[in-house]
PDB file of N, CA and C in Angstrom:
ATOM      1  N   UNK A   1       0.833  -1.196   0.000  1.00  0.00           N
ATOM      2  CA  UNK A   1       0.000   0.000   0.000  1.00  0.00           C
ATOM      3  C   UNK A   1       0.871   1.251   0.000  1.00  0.00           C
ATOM      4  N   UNK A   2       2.023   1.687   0.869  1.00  0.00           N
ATOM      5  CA  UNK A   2       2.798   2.600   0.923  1.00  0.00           C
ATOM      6  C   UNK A   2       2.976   3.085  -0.343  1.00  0.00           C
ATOM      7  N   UNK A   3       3.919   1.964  -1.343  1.00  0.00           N
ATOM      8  CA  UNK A   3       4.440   1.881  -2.617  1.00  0.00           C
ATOM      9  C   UNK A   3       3.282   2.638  -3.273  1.00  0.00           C
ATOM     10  N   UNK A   4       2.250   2.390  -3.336  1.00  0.00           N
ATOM     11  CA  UNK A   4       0.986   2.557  -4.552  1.00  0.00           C
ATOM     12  C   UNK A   4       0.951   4.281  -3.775  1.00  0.00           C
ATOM     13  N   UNK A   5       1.419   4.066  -2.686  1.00  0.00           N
ATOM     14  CA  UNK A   5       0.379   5.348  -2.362  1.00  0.00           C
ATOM     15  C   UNK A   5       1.716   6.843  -3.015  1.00  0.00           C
ATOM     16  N   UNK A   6       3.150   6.115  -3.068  1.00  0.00           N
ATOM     17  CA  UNK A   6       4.330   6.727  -3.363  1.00  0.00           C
ATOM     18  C   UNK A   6       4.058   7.325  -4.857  1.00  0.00           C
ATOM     19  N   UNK A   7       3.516   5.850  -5.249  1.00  0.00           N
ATOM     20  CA  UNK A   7       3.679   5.964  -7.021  1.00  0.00           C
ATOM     21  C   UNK A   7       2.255   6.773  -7.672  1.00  0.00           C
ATOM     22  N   UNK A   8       1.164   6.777  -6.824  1.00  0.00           N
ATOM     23  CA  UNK A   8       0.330   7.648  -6.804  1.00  0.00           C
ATOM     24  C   UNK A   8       1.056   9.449  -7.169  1.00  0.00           C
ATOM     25  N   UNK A   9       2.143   9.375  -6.100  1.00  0.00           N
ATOM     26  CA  UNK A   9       2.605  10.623  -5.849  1.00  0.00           C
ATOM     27  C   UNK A   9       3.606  10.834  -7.427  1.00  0.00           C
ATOM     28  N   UNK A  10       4.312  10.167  -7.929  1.00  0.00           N
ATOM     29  CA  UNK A  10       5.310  10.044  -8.335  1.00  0.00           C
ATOM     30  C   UNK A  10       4.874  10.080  -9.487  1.00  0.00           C
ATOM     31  N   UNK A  11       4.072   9.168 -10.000  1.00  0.00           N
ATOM     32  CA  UNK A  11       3.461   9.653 -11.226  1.00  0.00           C
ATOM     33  C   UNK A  11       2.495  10.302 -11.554  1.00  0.00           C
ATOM     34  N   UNK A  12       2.647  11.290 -11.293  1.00  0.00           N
ATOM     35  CA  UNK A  12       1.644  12.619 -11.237  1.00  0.00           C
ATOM     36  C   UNK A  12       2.205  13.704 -11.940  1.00  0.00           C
ATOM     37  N   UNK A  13       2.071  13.242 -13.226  1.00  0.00           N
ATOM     38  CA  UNK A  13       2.988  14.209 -14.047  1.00  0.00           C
ATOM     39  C   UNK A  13       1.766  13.873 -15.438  1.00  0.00           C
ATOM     40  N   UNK A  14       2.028  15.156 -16.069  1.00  0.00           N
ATOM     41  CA  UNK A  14       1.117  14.933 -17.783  1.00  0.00           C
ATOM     42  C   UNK A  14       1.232  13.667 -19.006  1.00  0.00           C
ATOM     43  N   UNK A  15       2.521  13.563 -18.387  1.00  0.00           N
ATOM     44  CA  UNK A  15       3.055  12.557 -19.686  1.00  0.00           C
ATOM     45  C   UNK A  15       2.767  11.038 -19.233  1.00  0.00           C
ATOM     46  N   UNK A  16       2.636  10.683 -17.768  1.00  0.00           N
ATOM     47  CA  UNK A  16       2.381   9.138 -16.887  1.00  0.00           C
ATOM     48  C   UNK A  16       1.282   9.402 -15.898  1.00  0.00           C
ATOM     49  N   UNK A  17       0.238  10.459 -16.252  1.00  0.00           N
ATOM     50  CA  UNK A  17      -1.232  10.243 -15.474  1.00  0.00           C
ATOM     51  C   UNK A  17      -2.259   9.040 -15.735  1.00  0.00           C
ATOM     52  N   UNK A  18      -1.653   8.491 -16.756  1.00  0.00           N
ATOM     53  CA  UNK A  18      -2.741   7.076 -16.913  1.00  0.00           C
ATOM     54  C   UNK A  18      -2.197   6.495 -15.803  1.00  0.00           C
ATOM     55  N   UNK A  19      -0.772   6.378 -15.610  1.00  0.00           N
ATOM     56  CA  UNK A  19      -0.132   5.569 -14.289  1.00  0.00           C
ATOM     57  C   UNK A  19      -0.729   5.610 -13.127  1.00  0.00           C
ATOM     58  N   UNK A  20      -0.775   7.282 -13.110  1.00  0.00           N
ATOM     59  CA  UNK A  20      -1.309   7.948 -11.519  1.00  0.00           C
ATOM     60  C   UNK A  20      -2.663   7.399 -11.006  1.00  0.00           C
ATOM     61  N   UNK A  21      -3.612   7.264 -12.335  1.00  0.00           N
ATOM     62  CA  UNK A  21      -4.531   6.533 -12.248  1.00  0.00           C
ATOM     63  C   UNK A  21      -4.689   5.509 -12.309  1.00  0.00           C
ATOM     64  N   UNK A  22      -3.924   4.564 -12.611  1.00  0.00           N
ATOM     65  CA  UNK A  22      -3.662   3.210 -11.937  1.00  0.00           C
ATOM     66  C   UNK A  22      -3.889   2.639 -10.800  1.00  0.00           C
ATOM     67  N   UNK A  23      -2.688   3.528 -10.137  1.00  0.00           N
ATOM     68  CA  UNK A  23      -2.579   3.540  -8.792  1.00  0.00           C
ATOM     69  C   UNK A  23      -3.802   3.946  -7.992  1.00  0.00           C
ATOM     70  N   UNK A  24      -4.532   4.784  -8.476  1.00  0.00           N
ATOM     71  CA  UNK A  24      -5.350   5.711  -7.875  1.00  0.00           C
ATOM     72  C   UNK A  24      -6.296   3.991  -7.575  1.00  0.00           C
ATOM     73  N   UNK A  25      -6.544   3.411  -8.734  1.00  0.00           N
ATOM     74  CA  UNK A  25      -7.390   2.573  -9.285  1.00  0.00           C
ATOM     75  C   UNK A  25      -7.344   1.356  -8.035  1.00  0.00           C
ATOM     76  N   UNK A  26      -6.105   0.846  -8.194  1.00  0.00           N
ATOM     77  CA  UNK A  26      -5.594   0.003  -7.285  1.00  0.00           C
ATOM     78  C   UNK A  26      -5.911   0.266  -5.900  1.00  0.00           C
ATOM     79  N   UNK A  27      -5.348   2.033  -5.284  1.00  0.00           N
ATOM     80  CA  UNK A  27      -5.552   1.523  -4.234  1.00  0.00           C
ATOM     81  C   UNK A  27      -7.218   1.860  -3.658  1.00  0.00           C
ATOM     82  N   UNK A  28      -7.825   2.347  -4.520  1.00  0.00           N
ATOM     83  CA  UNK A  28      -9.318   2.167  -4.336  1.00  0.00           C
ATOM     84  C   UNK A  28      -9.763   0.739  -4.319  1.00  0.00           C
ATOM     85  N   UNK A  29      -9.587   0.017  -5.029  1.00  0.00           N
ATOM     86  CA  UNK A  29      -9.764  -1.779  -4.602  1.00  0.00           C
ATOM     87  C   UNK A  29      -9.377  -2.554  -3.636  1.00  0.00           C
ATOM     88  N   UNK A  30      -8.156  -1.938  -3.331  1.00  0.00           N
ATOM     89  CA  UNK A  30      -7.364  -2.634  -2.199  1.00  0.00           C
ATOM     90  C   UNK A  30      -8.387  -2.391  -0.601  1.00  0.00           C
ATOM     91  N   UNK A  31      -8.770  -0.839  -1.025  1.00  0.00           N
ATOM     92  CA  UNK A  31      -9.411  -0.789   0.459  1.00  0.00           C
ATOM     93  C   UNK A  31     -10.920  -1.430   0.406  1.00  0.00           C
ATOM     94  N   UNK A  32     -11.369  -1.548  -0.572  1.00  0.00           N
ATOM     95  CA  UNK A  32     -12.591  -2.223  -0.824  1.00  0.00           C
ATOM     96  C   UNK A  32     -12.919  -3.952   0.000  1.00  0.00           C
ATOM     97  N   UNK A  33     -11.533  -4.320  -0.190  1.00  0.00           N
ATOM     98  CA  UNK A  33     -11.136  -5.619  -0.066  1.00  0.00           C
ATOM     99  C   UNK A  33     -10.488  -5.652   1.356  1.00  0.00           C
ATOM    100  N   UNK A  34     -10.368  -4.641   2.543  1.00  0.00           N
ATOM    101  CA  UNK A  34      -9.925  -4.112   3.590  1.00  0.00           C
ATOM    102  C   UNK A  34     -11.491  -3.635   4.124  1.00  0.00           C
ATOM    103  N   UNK A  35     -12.452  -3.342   3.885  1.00  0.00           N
ATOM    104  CA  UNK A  35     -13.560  -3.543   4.048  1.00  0.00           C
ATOM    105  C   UNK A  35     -13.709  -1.827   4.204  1.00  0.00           C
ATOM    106  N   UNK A  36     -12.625  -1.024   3.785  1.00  0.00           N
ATOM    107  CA  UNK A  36     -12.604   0.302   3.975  1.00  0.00           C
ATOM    108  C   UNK A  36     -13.210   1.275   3.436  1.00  0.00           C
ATOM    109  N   UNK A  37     -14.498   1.257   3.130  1.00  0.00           N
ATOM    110  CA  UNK A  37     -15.224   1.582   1.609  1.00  0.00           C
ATOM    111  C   UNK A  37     -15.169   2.861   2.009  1.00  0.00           C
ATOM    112  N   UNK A  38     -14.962   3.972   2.948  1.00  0.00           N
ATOM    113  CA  UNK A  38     -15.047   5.773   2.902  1.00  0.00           C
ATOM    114  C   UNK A  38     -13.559   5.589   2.432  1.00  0.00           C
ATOM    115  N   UNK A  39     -12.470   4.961   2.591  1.00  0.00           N
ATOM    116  CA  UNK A  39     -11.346   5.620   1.680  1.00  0.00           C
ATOM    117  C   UNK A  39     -11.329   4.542   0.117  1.00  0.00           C
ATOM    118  N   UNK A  40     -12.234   3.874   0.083  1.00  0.00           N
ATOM    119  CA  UNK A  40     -12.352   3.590  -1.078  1.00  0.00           C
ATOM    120  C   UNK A  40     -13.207   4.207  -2.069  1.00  0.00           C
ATOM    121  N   UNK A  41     -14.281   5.057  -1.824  1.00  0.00           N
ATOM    122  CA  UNK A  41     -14.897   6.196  -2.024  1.00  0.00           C
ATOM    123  C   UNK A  41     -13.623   7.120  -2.190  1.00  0.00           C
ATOM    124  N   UNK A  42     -13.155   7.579  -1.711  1.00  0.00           N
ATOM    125  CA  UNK A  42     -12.140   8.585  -1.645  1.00  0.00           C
ATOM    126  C   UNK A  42     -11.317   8.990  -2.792  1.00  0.00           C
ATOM    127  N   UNK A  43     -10.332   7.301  -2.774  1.00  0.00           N
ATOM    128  CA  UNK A  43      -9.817   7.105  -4.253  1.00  0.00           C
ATOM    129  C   UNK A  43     -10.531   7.138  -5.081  1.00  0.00           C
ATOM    130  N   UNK A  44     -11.663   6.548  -5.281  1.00  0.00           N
ATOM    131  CA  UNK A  44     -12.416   6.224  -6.542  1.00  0.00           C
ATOM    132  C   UNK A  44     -12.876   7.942  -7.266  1.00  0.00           C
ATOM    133  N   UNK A  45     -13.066   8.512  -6.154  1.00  0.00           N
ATOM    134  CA  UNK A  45     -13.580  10.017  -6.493  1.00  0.00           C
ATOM    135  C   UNK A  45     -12.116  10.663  -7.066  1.00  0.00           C
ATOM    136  N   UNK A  46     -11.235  10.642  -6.175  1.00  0.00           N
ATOM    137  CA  UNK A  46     -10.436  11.213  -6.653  1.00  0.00           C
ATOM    138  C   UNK A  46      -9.568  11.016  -8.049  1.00  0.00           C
ATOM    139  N   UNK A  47      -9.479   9.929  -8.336  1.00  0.00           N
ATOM    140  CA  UNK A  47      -9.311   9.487  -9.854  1.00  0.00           C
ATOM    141  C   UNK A  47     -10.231   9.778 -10.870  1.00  0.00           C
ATOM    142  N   UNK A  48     -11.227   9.678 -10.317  1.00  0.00           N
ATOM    143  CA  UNK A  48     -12.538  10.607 -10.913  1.00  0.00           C
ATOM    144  C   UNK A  48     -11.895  12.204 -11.936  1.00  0.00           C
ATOM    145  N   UNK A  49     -11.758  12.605 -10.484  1.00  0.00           N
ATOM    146  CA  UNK A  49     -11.374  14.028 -10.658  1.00  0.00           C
ATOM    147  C   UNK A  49     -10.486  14.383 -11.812  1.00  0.00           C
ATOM    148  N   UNK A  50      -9.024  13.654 -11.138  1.00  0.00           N
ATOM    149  CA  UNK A  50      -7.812  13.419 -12.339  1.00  0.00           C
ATOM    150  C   UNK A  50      -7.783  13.034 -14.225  1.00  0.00           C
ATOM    151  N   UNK A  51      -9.102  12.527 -13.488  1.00  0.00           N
ATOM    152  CA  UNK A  51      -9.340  12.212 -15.129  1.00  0.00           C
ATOM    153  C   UNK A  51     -10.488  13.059 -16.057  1.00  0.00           C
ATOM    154  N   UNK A  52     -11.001  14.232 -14.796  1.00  0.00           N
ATOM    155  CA  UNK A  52     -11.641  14.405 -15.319  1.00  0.00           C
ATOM    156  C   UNK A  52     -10.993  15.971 -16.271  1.00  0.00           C
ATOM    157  N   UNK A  53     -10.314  16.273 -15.546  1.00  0.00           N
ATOM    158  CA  UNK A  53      -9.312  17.376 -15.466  1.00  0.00           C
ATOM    159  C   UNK A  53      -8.184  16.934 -16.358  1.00  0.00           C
ATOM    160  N   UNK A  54      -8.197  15.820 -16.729  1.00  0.00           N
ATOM    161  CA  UNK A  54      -6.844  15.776 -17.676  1.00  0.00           C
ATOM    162  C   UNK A  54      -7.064  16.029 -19.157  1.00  0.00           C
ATOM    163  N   UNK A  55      -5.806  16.371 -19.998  1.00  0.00           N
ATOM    164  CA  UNK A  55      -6.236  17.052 -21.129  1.00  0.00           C
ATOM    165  C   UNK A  55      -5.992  15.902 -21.894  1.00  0.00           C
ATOM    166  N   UNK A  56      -5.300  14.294 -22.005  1.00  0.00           N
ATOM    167  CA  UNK A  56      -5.752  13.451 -22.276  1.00  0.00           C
ATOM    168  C   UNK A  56      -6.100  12.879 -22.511  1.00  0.00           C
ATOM    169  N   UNK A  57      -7.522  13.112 -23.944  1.00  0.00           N
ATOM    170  CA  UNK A  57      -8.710  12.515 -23.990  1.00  0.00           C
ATOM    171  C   UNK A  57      -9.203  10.632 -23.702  1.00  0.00           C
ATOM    172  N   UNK A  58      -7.846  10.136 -23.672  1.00  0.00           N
ATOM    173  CA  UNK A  58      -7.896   8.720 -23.684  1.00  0.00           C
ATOM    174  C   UNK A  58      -8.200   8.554 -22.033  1.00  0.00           C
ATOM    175  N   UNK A  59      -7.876   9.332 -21.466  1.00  0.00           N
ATOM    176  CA  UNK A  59      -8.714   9.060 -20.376  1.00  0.00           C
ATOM    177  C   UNK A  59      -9.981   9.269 -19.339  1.00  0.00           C
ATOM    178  N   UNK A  60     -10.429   9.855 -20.561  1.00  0.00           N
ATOM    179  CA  UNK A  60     -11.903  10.092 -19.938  1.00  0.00           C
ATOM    180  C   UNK A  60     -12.784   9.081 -19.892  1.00  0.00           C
ATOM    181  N   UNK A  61     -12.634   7.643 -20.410  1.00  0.00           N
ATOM    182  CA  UNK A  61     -13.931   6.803 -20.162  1.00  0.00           C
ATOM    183  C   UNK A  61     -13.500   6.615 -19.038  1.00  0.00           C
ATOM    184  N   UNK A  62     -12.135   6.594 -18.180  1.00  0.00           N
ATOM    185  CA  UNK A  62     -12.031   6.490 -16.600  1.00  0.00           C
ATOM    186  C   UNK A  62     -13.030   7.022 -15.670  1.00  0.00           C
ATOM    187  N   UNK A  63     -13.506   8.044 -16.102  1.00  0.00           N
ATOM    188  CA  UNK A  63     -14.628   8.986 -15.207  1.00  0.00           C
ATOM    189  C   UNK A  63     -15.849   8.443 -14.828  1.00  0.00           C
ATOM    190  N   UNK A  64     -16.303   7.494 -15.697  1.00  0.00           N
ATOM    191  CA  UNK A  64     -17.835   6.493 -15.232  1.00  0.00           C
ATOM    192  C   UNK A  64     -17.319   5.226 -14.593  1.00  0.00           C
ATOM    193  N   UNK A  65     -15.919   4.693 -15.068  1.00  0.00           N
ATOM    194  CA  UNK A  65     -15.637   3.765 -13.996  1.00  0.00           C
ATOM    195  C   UNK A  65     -15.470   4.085 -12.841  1.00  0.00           C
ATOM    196  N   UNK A  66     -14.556   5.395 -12.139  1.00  0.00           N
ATOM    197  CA  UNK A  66     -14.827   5.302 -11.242  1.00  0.00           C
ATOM    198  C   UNK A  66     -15.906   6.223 -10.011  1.00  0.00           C
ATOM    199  N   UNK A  67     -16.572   6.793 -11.043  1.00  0.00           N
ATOM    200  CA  UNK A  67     -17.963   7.218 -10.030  1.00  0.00           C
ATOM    201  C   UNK A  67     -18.798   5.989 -10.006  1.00  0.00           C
ATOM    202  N   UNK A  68     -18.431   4.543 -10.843  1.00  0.00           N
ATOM    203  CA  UNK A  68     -19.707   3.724 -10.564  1.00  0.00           C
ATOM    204  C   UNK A  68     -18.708   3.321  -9.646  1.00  0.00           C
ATOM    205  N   UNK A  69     -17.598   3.391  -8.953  1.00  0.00           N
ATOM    206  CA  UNK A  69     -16.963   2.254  -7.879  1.00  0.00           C
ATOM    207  C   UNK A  69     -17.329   3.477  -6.986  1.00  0.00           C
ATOM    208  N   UNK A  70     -17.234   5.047  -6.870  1.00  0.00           N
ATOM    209  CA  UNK A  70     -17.601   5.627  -5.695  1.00  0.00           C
ATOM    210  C   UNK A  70     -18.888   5.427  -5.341  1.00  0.00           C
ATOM    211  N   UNK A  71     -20.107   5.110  -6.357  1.00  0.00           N
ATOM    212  CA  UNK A  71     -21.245   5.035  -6.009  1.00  0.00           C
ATOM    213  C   UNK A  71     -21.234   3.381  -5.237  1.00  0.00           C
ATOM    214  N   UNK A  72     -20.962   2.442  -6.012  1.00  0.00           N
ATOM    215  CA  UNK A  72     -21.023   1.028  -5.378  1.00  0.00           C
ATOM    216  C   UNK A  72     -20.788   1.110  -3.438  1.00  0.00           C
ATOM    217  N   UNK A  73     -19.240   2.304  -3.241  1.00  0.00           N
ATOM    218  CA  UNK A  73     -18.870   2.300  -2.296  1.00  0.00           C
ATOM    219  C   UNK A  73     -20.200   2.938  -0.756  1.00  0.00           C
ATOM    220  N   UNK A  74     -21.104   4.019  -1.762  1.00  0.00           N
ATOM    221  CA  UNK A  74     -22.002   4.386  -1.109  1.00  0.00           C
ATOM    222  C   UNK A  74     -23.010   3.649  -1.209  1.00  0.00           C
ATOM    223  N   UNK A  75     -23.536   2.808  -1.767  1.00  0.00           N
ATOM    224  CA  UNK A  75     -24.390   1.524  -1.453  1.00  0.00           C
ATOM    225  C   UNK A  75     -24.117   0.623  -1.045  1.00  0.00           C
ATOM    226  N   UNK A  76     -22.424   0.327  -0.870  1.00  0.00           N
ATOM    227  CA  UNK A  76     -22.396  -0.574   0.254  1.00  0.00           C
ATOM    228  C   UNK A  76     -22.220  -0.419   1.804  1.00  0.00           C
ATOM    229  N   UNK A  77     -21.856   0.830   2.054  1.00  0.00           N
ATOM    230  CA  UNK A  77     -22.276   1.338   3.408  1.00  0.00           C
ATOM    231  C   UNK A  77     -23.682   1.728   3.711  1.00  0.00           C
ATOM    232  N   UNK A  78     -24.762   1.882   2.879  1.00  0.00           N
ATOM    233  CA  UNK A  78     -26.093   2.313   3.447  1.00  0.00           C
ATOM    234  C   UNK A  78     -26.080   4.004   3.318  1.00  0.00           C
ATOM    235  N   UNK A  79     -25.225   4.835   2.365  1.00  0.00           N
ATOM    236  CA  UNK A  79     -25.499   5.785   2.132  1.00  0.00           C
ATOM    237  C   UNK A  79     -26.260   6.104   1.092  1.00  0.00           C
ATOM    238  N   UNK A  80     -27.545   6.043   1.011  1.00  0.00           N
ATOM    239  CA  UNK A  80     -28.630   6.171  -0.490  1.00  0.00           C
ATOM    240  C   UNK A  80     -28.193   7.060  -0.738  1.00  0.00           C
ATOM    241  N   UNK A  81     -28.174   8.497  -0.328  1.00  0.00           N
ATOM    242  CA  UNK A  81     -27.897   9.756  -0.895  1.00  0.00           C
ATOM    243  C   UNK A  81     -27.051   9.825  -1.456  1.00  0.00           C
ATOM    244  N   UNK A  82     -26.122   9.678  -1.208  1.00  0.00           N
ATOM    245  CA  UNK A  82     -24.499   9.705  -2.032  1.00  0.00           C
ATOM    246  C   UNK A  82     -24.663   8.835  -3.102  1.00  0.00           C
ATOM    247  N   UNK A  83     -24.977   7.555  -2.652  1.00  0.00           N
ATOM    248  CA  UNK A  83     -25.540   6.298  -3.974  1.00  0.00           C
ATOM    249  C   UNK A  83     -26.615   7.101  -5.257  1.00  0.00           C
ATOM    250  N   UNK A  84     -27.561   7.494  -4.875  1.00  0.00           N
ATOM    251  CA  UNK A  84     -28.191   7.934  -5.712  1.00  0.00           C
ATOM    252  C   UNK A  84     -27.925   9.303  -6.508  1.00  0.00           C
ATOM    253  N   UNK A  85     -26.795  10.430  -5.511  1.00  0.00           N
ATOM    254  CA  UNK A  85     -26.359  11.003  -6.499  1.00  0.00           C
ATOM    255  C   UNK A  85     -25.118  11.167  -7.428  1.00  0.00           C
ATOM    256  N   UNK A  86     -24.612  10.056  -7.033  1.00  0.00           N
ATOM    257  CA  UNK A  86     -23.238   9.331  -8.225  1.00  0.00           C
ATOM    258  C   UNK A  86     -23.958   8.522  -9.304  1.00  0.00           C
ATOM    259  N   UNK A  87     -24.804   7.726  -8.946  1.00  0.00           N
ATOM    260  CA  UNK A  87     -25.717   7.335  -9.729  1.00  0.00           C
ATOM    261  C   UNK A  87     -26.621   7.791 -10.701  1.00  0.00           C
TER     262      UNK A  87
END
């Protein structure tokens, strides 16, 4: 987790943001699987963001993958609201 969370940092540059989002990707699953779903929400949003903001165009279908993993994350804690408005 450290590593991902390094390389998160590290590749955060224009030319290796698909990377950044990798990572981003990864460690949003990892906590999923840690049963950690508010920082798996977290990542998932925040890769969101990165991709949504990047000039990139190859990475914009990233943006519905991961608002459907931030939304999943709010229906699996019992947050409808949040679920229904990622949804």
């Amino acid at each position: 987790m450290a590593q991902l969370h390094r390389a998160k940092i590290d590749w955060f540059a224009e030319e290796t943001l698909g990377k950044s989002l990798l990572a981003l990707d990864w460690l949003s699953r990892a906590y999923i699987e840690q049963g950690l779903l508010f920082a798996a929400k977290y990542y998932a949003l925040a890769a969101a963001y990165v991709a949504l903001h990047a000039d990139d165009l190859r990475l914009k279908p990233a943006i519905a993958h991961h608002l459907e993993r931030a939304a999943s994350c709010d229906y699996a804690m019992g947050a409808w609201n949040g679920f229904l408005a990622l949804a």
